[in-house]
N, C-alpha and C. Protein backbone atom coordinates (compact mmCIF):
# COMPACT_ATOMS: atom_id res chain seq x y z
N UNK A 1 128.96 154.21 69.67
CA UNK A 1 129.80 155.30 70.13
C UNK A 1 129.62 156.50 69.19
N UNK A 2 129.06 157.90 70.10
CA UNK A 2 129.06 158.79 69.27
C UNK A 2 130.38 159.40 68.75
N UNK A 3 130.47 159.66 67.16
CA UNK A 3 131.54 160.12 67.01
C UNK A 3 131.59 161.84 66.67
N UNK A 4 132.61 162.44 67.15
CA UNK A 4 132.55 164.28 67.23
C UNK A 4 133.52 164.54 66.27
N UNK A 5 132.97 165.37 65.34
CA UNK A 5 133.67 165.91 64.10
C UNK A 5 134.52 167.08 64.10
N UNK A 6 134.62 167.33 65.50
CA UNK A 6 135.75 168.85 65.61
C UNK A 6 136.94 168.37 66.01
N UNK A 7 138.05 168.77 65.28
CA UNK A 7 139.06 168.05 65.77
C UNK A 7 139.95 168.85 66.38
N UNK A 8 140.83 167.59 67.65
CA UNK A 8 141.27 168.67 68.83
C UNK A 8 142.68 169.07 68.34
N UNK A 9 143.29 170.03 68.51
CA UNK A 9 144.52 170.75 67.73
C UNK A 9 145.22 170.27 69.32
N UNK A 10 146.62 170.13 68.82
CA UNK A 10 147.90 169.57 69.55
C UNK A 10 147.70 170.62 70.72
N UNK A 11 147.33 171.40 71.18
CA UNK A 11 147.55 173.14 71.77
C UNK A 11 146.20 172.46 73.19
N UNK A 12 145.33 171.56 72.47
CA UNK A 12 144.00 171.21 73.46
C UNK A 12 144.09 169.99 73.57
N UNK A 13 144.98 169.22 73.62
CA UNK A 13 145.12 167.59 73.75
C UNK A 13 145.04 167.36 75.31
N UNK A 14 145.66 168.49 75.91
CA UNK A 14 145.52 168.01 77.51
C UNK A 14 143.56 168.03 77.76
N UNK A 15 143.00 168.38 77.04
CA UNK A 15 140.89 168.52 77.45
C UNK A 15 140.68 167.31 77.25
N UNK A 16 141.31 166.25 76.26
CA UNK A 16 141.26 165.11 75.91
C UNK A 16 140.49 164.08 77.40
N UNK A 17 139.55 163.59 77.19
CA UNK A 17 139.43 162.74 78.70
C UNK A 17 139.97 161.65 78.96
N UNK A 18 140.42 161.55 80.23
CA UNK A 18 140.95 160.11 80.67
C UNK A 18 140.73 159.05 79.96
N UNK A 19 139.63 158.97 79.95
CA UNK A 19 138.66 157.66 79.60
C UNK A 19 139.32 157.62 78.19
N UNK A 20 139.04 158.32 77.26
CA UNK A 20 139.09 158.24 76.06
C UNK A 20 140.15 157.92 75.67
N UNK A 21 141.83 158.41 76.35
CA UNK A 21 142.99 158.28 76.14
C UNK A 21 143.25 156.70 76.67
N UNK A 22 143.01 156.35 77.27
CA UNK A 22 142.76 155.02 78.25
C UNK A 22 141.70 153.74 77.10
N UNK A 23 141.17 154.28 76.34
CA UNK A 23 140.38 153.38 75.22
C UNK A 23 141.25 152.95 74.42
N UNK A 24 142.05 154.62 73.99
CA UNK A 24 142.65 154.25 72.73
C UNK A 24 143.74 153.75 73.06
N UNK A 25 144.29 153.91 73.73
CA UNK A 25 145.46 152.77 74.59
C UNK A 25 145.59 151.52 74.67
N UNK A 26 144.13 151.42 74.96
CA UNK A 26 144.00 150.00 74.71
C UNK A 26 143.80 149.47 73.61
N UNK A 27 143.52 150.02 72.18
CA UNK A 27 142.73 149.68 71.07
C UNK A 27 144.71 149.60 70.58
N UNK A 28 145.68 150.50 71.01
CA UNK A 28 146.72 150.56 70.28
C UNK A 28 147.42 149.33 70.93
N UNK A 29 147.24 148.81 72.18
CA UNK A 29 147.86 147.69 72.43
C UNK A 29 147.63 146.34 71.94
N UNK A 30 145.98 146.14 71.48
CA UNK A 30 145.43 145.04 71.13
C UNK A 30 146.02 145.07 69.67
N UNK A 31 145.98 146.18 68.72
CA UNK A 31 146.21 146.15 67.37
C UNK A 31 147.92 146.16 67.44
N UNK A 32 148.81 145.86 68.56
CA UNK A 32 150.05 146.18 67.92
C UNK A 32 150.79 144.62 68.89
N UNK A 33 149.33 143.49 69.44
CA UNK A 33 149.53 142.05 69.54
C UNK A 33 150.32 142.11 71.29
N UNK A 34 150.59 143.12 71.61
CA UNK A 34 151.16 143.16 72.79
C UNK A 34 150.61 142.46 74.11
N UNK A 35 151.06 141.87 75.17
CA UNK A 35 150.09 140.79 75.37
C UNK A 35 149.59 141.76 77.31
N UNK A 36 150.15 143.07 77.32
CA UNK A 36 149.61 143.64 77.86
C UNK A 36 150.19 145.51 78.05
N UNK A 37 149.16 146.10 78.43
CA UNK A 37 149.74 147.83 78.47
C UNK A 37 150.80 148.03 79.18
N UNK A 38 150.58 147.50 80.56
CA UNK A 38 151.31 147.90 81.29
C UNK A 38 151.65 146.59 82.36
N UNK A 39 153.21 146.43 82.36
CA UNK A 39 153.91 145.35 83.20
C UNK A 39 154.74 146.13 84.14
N UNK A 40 155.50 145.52 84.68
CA UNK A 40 156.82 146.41 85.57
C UNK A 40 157.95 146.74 84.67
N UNK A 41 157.76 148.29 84.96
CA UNK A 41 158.42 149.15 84.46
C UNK A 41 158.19 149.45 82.96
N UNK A 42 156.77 149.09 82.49
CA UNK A 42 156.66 149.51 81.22
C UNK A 42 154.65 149.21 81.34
N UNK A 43 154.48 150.84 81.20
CA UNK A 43 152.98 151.27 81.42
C UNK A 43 152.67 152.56 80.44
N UNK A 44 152.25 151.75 79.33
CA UNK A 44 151.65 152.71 77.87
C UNK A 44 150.20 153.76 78.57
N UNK A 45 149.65 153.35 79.70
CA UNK A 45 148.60 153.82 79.82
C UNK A 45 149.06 154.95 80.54
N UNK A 46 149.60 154.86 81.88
CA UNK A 46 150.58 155.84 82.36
C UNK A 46 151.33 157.05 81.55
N UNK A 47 152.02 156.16 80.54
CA UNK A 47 152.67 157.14 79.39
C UNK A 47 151.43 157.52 78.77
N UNK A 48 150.84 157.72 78.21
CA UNK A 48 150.04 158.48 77.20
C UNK A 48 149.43 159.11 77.83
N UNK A 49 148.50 159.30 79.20
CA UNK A 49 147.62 159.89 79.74
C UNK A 49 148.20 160.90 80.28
N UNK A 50 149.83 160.93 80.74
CA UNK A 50 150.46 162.16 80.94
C UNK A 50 150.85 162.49 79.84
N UNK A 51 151.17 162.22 78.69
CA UNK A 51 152.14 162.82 77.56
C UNK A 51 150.36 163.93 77.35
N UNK A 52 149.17 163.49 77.45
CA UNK A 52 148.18 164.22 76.88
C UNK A 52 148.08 164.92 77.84
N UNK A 53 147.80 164.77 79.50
CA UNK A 53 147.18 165.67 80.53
C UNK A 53 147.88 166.73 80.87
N UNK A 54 149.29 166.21 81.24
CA UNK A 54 150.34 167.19 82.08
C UNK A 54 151.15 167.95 81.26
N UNK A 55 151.03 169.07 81.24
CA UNK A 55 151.73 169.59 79.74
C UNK A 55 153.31 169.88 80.42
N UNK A 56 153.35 169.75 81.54
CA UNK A 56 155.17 170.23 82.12
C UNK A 56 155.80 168.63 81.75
N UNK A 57 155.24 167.80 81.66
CA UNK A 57 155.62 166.53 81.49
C UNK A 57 155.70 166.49 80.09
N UNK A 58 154.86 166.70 79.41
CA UNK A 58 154.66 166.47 77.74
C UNK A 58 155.94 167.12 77.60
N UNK A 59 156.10 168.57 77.55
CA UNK A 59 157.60 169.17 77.49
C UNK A 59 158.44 168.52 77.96
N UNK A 60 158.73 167.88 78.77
CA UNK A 60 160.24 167.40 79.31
C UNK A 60 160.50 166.30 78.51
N UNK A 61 159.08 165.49 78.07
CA UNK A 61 159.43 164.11 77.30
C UNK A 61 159.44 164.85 75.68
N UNK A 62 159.08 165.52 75.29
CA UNK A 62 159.55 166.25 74.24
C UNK A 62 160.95 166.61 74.16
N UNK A 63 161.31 167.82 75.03
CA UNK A 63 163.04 167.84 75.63
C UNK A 63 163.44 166.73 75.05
N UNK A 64 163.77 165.54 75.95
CA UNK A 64 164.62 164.27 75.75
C UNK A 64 164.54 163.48 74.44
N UNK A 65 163.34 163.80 73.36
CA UNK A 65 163.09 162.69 72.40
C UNK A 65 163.89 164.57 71.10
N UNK A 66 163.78 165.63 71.25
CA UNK A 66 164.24 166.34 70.51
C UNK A 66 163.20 167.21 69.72
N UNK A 67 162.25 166.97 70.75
CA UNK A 67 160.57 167.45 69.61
C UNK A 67 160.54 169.01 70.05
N UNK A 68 160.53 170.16 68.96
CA UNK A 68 160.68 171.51 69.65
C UNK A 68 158.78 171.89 70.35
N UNK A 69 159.28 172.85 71.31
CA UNK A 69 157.84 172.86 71.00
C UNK A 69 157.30 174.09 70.78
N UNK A 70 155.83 174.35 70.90
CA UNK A 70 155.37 175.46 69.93
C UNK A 70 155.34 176.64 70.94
N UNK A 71 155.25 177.23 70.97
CA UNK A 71 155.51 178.83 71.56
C UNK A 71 154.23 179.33 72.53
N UNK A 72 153.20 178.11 72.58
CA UNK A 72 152.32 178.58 73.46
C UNK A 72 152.64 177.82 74.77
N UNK A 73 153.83 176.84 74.83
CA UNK A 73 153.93 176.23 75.77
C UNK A 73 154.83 177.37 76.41
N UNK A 74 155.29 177.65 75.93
CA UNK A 74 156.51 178.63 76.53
C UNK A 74 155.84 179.87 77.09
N UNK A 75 154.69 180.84 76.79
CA UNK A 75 153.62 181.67 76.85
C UNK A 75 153.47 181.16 78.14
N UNK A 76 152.84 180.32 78.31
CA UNK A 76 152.40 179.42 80.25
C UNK A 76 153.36 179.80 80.99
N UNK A 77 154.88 179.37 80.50
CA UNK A 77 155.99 179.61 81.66
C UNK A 77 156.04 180.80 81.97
N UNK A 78 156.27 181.95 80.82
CA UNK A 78 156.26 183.19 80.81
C UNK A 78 155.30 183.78 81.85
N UNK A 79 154.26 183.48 81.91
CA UNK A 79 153.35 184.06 82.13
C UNK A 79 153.25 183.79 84.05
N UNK A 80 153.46 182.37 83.92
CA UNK A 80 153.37 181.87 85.51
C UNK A 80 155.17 182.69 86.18
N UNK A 81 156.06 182.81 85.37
CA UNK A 81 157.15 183.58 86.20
C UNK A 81 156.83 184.93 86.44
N UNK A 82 155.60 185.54 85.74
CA UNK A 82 155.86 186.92 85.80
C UNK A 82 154.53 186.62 87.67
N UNK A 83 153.56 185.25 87.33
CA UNK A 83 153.25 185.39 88.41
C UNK A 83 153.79 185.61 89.85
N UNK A 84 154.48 184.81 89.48
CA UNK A 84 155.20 184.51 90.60
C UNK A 84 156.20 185.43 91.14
N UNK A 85 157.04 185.64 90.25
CA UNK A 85 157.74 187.11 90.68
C UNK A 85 157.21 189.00 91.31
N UNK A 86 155.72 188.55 91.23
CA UNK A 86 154.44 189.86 92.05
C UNK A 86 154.49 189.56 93.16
């Protein structure tokens, strides 16, 4: 496995690929003895691949856990109300 030495800043985590988020998912389930990712009503693979892809989701689960967030998320909203309001 080639490994890439640029590292992705919190701001580009949604470019992150499926695949890759979906590896390490699995590498975090095997190393933490769990005897699977995802059962009923509890799916680590599900959770992580949106906490990285969907950034309206990442915010809301941020919201509820108390995590502020950085000011470029807020820039998007800004920006899509002024769309929307033309």
């Amino acid at each position: 496995m080639e490994k890439n030495n640029q590292l992705i800043h919190g701001d580009e985590a949604h470019l992150i690929d499926a695949k890759k988020i979906r590896e390490a998912t699995e590498k975090m389930v095997e190393m933490l003895g769990l005897a699977a990712g995802s059962t009923e009503g509890f799916d680590l693979y599900k959770v992580m691949e949106t906490y990285f892809k969907d950034l309206d989701k990442r915010y809301e689960i941020n919201k509820c856990l108390g995590i502020p967030e950085g000011c470029s998320y807020y820039m998007k909203e800004k920006i899509e109300e002024e769309v929307k309001s033309e």
